[in-house]
Protein backbone atom coordinates (compact mmCIF):
# COMPACT_ATOMS: atom_id res chain seq x y z
CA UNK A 1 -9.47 -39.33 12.55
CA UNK A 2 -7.10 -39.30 15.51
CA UNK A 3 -9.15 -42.95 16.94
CA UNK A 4 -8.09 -44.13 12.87
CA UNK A 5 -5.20 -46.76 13.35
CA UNK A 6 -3.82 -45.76 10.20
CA UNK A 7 -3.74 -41.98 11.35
CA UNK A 8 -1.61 -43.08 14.43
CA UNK A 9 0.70 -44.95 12.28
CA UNK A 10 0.60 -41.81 9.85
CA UNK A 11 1.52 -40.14 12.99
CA UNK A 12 4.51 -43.01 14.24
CA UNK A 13 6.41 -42.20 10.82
CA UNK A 14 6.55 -39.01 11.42
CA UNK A 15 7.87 -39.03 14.68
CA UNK A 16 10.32 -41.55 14.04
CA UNK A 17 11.61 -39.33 11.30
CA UNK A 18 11.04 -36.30 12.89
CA UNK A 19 14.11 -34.03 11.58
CA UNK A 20 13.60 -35.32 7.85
CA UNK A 21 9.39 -34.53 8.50
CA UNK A 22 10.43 -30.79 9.34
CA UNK A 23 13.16 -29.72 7.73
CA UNK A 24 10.64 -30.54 4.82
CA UNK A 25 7.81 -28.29 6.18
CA UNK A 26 10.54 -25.29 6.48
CA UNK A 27 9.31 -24.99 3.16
CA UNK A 28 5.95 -24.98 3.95
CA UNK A 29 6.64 -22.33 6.89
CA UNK A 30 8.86 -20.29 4.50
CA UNK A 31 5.71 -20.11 1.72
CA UNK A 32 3.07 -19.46 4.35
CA UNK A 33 5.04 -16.17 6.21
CA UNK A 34 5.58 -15.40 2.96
CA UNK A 35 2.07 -14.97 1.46
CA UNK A 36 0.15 -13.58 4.84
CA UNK A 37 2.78 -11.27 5.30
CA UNK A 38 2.75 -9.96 2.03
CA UNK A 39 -1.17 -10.09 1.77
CA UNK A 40 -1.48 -8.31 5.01
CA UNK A 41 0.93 -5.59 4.15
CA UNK A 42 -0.28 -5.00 0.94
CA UNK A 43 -3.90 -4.82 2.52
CA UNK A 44 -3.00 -2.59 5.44
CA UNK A 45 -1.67 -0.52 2.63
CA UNK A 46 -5.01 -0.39 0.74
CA UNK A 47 -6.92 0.67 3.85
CA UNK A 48 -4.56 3.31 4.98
CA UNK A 49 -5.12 5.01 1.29
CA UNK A 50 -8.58 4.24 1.83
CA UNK A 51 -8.70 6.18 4.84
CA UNK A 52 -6.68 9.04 3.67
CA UNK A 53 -8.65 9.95 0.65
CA UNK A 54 -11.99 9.71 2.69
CA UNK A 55 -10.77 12.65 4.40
CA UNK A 56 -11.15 14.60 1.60
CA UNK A 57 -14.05 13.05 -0.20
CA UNK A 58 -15.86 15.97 -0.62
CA UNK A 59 -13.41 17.73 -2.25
CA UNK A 60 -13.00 18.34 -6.49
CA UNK A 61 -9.98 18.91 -7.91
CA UNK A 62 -9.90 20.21 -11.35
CA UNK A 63 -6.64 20.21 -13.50
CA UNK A 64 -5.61 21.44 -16.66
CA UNK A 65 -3.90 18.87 -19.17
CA UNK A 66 -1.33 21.77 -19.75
CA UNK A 67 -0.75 22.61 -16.12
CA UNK A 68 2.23 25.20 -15.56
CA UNK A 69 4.93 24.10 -13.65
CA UNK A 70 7.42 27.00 -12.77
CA UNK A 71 11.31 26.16 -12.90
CA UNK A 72 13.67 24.89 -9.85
CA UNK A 73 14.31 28.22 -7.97
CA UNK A 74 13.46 31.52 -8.87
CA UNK A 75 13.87 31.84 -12.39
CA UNK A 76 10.20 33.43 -13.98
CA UNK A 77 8.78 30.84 -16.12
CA UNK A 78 8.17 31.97 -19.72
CA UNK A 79 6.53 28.78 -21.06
CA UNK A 80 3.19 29.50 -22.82
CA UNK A 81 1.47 26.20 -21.36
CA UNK A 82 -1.24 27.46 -18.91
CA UNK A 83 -2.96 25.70 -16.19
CA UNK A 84 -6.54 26.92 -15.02
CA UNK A 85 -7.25 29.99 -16.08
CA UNK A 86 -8.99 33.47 -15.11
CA UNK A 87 -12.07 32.77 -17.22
CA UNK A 88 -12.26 29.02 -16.06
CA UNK A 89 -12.07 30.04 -12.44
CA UNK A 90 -14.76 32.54 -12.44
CA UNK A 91 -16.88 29.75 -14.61
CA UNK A 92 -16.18 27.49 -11.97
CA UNK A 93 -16.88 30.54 -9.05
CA UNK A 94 -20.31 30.81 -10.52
CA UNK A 95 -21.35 27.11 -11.04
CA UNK A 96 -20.44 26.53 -7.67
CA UNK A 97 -21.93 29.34 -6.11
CA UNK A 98 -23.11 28.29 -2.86
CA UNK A 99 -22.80 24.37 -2.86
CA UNK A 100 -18.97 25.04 -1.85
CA UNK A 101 -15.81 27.06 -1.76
CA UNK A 102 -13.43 27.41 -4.66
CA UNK A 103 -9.73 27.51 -3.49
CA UNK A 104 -7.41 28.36 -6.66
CA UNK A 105 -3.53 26.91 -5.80
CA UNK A 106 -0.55 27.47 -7.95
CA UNK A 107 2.19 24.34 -7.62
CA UNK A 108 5.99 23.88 -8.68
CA UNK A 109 8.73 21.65 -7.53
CA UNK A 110 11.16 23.27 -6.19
CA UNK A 111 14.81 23.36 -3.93
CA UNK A 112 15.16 25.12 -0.41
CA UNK A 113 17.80 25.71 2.06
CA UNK A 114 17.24 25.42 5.78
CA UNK A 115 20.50 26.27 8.13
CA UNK A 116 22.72 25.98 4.88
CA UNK A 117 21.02 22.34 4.32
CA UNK A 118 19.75 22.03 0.94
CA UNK A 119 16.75 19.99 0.10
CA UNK A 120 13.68 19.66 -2.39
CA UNK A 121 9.65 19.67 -2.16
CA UNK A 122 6.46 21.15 -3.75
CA UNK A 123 5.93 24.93 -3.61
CA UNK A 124 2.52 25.64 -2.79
CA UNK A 125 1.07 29.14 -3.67
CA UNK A 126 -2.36 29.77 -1.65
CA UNK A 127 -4.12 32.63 -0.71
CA UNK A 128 -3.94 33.20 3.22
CA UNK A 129 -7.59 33.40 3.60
CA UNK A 130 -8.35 30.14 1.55
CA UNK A 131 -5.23 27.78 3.50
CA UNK A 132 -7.38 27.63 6.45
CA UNK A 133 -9.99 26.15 4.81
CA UNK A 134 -8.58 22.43 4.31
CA UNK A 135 -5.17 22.75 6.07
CA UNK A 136 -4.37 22.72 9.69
CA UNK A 137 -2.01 24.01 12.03
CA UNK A 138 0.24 21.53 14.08
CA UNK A 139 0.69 23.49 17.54
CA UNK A 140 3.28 21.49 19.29
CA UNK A 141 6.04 23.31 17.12
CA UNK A 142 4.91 26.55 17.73
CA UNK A 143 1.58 28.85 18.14
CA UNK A 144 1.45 29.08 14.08
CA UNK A 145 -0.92 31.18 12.40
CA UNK A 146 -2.33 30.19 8.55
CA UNK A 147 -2.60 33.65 8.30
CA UNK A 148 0.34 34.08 6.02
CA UNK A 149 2.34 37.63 5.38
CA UNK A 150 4.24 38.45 1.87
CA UNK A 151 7.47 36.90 3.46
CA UNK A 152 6.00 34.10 5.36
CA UNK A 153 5.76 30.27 4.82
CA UNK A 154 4.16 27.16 6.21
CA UNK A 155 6.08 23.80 6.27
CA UNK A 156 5.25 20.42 5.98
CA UNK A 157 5.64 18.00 8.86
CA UNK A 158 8.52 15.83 7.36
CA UNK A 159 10.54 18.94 6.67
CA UNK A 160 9.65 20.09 10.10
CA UNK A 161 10.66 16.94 11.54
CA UNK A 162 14.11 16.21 9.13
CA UNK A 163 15.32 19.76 10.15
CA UNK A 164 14.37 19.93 13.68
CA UNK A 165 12.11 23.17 12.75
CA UNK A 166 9.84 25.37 14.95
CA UNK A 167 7.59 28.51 13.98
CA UNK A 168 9.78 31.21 13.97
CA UNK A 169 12.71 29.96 12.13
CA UNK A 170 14.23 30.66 8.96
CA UNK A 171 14.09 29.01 5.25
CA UNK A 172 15.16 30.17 2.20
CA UNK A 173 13.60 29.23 -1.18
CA UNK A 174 15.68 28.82 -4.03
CA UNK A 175 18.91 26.64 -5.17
CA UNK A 176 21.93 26.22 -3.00
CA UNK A 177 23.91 29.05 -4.52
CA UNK A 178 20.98 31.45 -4.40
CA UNK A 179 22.55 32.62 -1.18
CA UNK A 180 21.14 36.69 -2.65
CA UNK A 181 17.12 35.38 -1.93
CA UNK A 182 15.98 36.40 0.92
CA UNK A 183 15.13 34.13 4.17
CA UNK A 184 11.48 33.65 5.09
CA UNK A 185 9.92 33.67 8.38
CA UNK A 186 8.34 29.75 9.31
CA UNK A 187 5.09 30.97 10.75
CA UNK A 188 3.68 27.33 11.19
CA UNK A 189 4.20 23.54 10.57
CA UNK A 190 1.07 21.68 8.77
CA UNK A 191 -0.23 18.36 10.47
CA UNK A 192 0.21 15.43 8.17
CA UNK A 193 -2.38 14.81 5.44
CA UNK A 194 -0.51 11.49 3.85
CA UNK A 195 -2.13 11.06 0.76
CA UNK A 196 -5.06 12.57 -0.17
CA UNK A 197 -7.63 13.19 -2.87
CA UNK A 198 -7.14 17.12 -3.38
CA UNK A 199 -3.35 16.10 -4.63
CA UNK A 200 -2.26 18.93 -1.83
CA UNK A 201 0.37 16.70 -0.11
CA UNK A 202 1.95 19.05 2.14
CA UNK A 203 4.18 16.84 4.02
CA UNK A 204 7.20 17.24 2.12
CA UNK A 205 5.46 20.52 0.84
CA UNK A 206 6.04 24.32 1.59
CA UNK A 207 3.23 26.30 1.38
CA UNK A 208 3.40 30.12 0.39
CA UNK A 209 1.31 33.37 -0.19
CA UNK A 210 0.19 33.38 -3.60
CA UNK A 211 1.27 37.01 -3.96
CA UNK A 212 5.06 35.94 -3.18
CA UNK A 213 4.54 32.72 -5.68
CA UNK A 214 3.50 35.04 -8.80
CA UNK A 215 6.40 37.64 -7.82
CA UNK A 216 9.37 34.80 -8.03
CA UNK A 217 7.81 32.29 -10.19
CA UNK A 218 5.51 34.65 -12.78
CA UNK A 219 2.35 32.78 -14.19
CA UNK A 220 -0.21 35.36 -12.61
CA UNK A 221 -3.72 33.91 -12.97
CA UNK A 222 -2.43 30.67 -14.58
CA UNK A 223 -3.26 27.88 -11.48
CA UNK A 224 -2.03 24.50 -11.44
CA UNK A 225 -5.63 23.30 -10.21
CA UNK A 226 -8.36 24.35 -8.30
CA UNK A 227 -9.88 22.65 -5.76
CA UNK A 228 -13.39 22.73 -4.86
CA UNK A 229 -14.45 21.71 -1.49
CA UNK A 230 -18.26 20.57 -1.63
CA UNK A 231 -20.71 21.51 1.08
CA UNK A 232 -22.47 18.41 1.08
CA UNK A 233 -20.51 15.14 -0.23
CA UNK A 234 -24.22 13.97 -1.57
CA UNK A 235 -23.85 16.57 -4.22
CA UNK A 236 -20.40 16.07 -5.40
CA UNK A 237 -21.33 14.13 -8.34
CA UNK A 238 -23.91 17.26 -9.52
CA UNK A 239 -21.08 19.71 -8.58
CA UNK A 240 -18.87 17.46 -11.15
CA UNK A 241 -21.55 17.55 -13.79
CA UNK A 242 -22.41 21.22 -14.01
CA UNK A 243 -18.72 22.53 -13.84
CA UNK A 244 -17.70 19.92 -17.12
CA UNK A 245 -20.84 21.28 -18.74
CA UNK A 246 -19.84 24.85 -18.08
CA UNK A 247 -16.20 24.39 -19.15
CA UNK A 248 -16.09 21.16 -21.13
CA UNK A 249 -17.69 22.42 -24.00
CA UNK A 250 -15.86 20.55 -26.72
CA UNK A 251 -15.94 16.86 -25.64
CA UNK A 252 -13.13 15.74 -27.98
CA UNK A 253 -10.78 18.04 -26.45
CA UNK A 254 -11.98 18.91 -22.98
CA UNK A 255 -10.09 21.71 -21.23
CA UNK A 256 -9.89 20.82 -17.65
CA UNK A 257 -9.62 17.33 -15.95
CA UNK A 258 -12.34 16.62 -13.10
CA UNK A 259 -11.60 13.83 -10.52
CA UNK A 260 -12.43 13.13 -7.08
CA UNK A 261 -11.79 11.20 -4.30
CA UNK A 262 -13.48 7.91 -5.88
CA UNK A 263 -11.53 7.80 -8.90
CA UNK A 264 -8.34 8.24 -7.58
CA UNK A 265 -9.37 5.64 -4.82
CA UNK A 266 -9.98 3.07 -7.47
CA UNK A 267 -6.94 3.73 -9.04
CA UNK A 268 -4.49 3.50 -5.99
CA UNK A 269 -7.10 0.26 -4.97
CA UNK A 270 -6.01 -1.21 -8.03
CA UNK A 271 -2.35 -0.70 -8.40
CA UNK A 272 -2.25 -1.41 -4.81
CA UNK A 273 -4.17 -5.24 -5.19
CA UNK A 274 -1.69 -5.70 -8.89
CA UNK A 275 1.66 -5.37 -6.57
CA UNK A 276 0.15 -7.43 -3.54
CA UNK A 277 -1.18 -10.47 -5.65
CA UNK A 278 2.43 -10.22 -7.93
CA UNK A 279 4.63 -10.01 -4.52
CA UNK A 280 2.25 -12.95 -3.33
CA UNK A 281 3.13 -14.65 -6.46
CA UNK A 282 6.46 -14.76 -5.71
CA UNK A 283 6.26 -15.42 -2.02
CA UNK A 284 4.08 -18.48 -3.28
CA UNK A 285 6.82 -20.14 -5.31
CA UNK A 286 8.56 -21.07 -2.17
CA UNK A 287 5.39 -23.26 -1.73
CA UNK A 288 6.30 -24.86 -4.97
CA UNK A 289 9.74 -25.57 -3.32
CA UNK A 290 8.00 -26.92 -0.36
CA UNK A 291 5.84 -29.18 -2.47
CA UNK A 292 9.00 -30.65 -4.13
CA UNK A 293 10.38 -31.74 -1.09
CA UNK A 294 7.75 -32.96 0.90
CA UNK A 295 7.17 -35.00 -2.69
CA UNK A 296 10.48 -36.14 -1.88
CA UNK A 297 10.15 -37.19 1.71
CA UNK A 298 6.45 -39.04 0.95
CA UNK A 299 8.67 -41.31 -1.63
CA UNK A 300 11.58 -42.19 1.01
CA UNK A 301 8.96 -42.59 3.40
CA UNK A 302 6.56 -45.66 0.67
CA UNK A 303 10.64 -46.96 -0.18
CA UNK A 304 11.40 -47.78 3.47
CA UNK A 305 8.35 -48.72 4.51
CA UNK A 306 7.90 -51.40 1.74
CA UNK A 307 7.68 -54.14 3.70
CA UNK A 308 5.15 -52.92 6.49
CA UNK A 309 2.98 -51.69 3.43
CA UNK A 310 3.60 -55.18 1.99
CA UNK A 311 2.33 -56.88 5.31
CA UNK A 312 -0.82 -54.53 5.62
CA UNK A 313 -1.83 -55.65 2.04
CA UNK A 314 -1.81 -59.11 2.38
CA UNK A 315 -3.67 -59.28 5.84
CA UNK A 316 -6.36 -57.93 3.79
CA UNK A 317 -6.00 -54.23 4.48
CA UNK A 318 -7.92 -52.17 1.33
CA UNK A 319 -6.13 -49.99 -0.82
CA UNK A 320 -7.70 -46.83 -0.20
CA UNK A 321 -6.93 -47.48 3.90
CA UNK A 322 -3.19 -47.85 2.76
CA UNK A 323 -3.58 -44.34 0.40
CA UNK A 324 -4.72 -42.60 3.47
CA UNK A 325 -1.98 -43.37 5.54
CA UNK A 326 0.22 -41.62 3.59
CA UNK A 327 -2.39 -38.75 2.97
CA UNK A 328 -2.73 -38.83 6.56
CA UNK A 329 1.10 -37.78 6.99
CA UNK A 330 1.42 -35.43 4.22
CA UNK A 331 -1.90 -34.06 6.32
CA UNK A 332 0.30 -33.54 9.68
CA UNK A 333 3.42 -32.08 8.04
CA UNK A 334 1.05 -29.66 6.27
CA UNK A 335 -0.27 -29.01 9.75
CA UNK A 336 2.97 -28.79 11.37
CA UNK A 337 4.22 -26.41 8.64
CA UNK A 338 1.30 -24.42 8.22
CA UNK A 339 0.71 -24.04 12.21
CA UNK A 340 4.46 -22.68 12.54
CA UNK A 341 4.38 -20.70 9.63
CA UNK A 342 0.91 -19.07 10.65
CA UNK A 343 2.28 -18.24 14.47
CA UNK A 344 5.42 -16.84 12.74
CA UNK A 345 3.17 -14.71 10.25
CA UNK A 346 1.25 -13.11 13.16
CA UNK A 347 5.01 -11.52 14.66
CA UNK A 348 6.30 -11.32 11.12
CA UNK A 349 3.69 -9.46 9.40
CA UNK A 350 3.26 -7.22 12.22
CA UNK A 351 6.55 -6.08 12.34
CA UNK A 352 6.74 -5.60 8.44
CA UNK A 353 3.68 -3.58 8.76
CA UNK A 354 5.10 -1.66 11.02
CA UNK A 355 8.63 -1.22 9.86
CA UNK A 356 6.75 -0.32 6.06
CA UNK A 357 3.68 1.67 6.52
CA UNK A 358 4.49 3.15 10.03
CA UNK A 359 1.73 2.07 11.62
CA UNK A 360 -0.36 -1.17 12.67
CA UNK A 361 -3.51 0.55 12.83
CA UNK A 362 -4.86 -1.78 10.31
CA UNK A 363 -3.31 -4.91 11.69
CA UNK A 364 -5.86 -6.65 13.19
CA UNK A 365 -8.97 -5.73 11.02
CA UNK A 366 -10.84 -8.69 9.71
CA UNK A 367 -9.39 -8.01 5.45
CA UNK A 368 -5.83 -8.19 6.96
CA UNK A 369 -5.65 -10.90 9.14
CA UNK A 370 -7.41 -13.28 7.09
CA UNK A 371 -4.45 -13.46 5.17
CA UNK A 372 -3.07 -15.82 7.78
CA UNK A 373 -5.47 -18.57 7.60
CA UNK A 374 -5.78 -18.42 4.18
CA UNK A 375 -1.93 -19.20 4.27
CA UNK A 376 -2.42 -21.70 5.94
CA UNK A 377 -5.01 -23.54 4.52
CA UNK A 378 -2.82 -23.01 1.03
CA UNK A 379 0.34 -24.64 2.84
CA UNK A 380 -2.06 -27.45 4.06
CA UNK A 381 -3.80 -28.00 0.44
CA UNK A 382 -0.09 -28.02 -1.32
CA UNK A 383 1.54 -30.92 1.24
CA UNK A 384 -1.80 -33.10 0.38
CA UNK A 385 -1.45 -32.89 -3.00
CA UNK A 386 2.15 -33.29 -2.62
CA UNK A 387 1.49 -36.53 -0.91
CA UNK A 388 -1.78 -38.08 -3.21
CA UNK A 389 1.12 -39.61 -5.86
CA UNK A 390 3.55 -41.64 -3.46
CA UNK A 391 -0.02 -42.75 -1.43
CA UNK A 392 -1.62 -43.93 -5.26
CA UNK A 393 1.86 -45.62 -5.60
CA UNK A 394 2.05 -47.50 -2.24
CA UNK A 395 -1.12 -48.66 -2.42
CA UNK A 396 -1.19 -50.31 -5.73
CA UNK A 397 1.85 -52.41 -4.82
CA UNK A 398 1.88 -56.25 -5.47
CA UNK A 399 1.83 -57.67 -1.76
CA UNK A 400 4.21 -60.43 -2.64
CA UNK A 401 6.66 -58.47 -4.00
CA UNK A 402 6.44 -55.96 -0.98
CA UNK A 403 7.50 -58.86 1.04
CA UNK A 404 10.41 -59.91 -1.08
CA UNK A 405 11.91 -56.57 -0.70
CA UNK A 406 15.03 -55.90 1.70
């Protein structure tokens, strides 16, 4: 192509009209940030999830469809909605038996005040010698301990990190004006878990003895789920089976929920891909706008070049040789457009990645990068097109009257 005489005239025109040729691929640039970066942070999204709930793959979490949720502050609860109960627990005890440990956790939303700073997270209730089992202790705020006392808490890292905490310090659970409650002792910060399968997000979490959760929030034997971390992961679909047969004895109205890491993977998976491919969507009209206007520029450039056009035809130069002269330079300002917008999308996306999720971890694996080629070849494939209408239209011109023309 680049020996092809009509490529270097393909290439003359554009030169010789060089700020019209890319102020019309802006549009191509514009469309082609716009889908890679999207593409790539919505991917980079997907396989940070991915990651997170793999962490806790082996672990079941079953729910109630009535699960109690105490009141903001202290108040007892007196609703008569129950979550797991005594009876279901030791069902679920004895199914699981020795294929992996049962960890019963009460849950609420709830307010807190830290150095007369109010704010608001999940109250977790856990007994001391089941929080070591799945949680763990970050040690560069403190020698913590999961061992909890009655008057004792662990915090999440973004509380720990929005109010400056350390072990030792104070926090007291309840509204703003509950200024009677008394403080509790911070005896350790959790290390992130992000999101994660068991639904035990800690991060913006508190995490209490369960004795001191039933004492100001009531609901004594009433969990909000229980988690049951599997031995082996190979067995977590058996483990699934024989606790719903034990407790799910009416299948019309089942009384617990049972999920895992794989369900809720497909589900964040697929919300994740719908809000990627509609963002995309939108990033992709700007090709449309692109496509428009290098439309635009193909037909200026047939009008002014009537006569040269006129002169090739009637030396005897075929119509489809005229046609892909004009494809050839709807080609390079694809190319132009697409190359600029694809070196952009490499410092663009990386820096929306970054500035989003928090980390580029994911950057530079094969499913997120290939965004930016793909991009590209889109931007390339949409000037073409653009250009296949004024090429048709130059080349079926009557030679004669190409001359005529001033």
């Amino acid at each position: 192509m680049p020996g092809d005489i009509f490529f270097s005239l393909a290439v003359r025109s554009v030169r010789l009209n060089f700020l019209r040729s890319m102020l019309a691929a802006i549009g191509i640039v514009i469309g082609v940030v716009a889908i890679s970066s999207m593409g790539m942070l919505g991917t980079n999204m997907q396989l940070e999830v991915k990651d997170q709930l793999s962490a806790t793959a082996n672990t079941v979490v079953i729910s109630s469809d009535t699960v109690r949720m105490g009141p903001p502050g202290f108040t007892p609860s007196s609703s008569s909605a129950s979550g797991v109960t005594k009876t279901e627990l030791t069902k679920i005890t004895s199914v699981v038996s020795g294929n992996g440990t049962v960890i019963p956790i009460y849950e609420t939303s709830g307010e807190f005040t830290i150095n007369s700073i109010a704010g608001r997270g999940m109250i977790f209730g856990i007994d001391p010698g089941d929080i070591g089992k799945f949680l763990k202790i970050n040690q560069t705020y403190g020698n913590g301990t999961t061992d909890l006392g009655l008057n004792e808490v662990l915090v999440g890292a973004d509380i720990a990190q929005n109010f400056d905490l350390k072990v030792g310090d104070r926090i007291r659970i309840g509204s703003f004006s509950s200024s009677s409650r008394p403080e509790l002792r911070i005896a350790g910060v959790l290390q992130p878990r992000g999101t994660v399968a068991d639904g035990i997000s800690t991060d913006n979490g508190i995490v209490v003895n369960s004795k001191w959760y039933t004492n100001q929030y009531g609901g004594s034997n009433e969990w909000s789920q229980v988690n049951v971390i599997v031995n082996n992961v190979d067995n977590i679909s058996a483990v699934e089976s024989a606790i719903n047969a034990k407790i799910n004895t009416n299948a019309k109205t089942p009384a617990v929920r049972i999920t895992d890491a794989t369900s809720q993977l497909a589900t964040e998976t697929s919300t994740l891909s719908t809000v990627t491919t509609f963002i995309m969507a939108i990033g992709g009209i700007s090709l449309l706008v692109a496509a428009v206007s290098i439309f635009n520029v193909m037909m200026m450039s047939v009008s002014e070049r009537i006569q040269e056009i006129g002169i090739l035809l009637s030396i005897g130069t075929e119509k489809g040789e005229v046609r892909r002269m004009f494809v050839y330079e709807a080609f390079i300002l694809g190319l132009l457009g697409a190359g600029i917008g694809g070196a952009s999308s490499a410092v663009i996306g990386y820096s929306v990645v970054d500035a989003m999720i928090g980390t580029t971890a994911y950057f530079f694996q094969p499913a997120s990068i290939l965004y930016v080629p793909a991009a590209m070849l889109i931007g390339v494939v949409v000037c073409v097109i653009s250009g296949v209408y004024p090429a048709w239209r130059a080349s079926n011109m009557d030679p004669i009257d190409a001359l005529r023309n001033e």
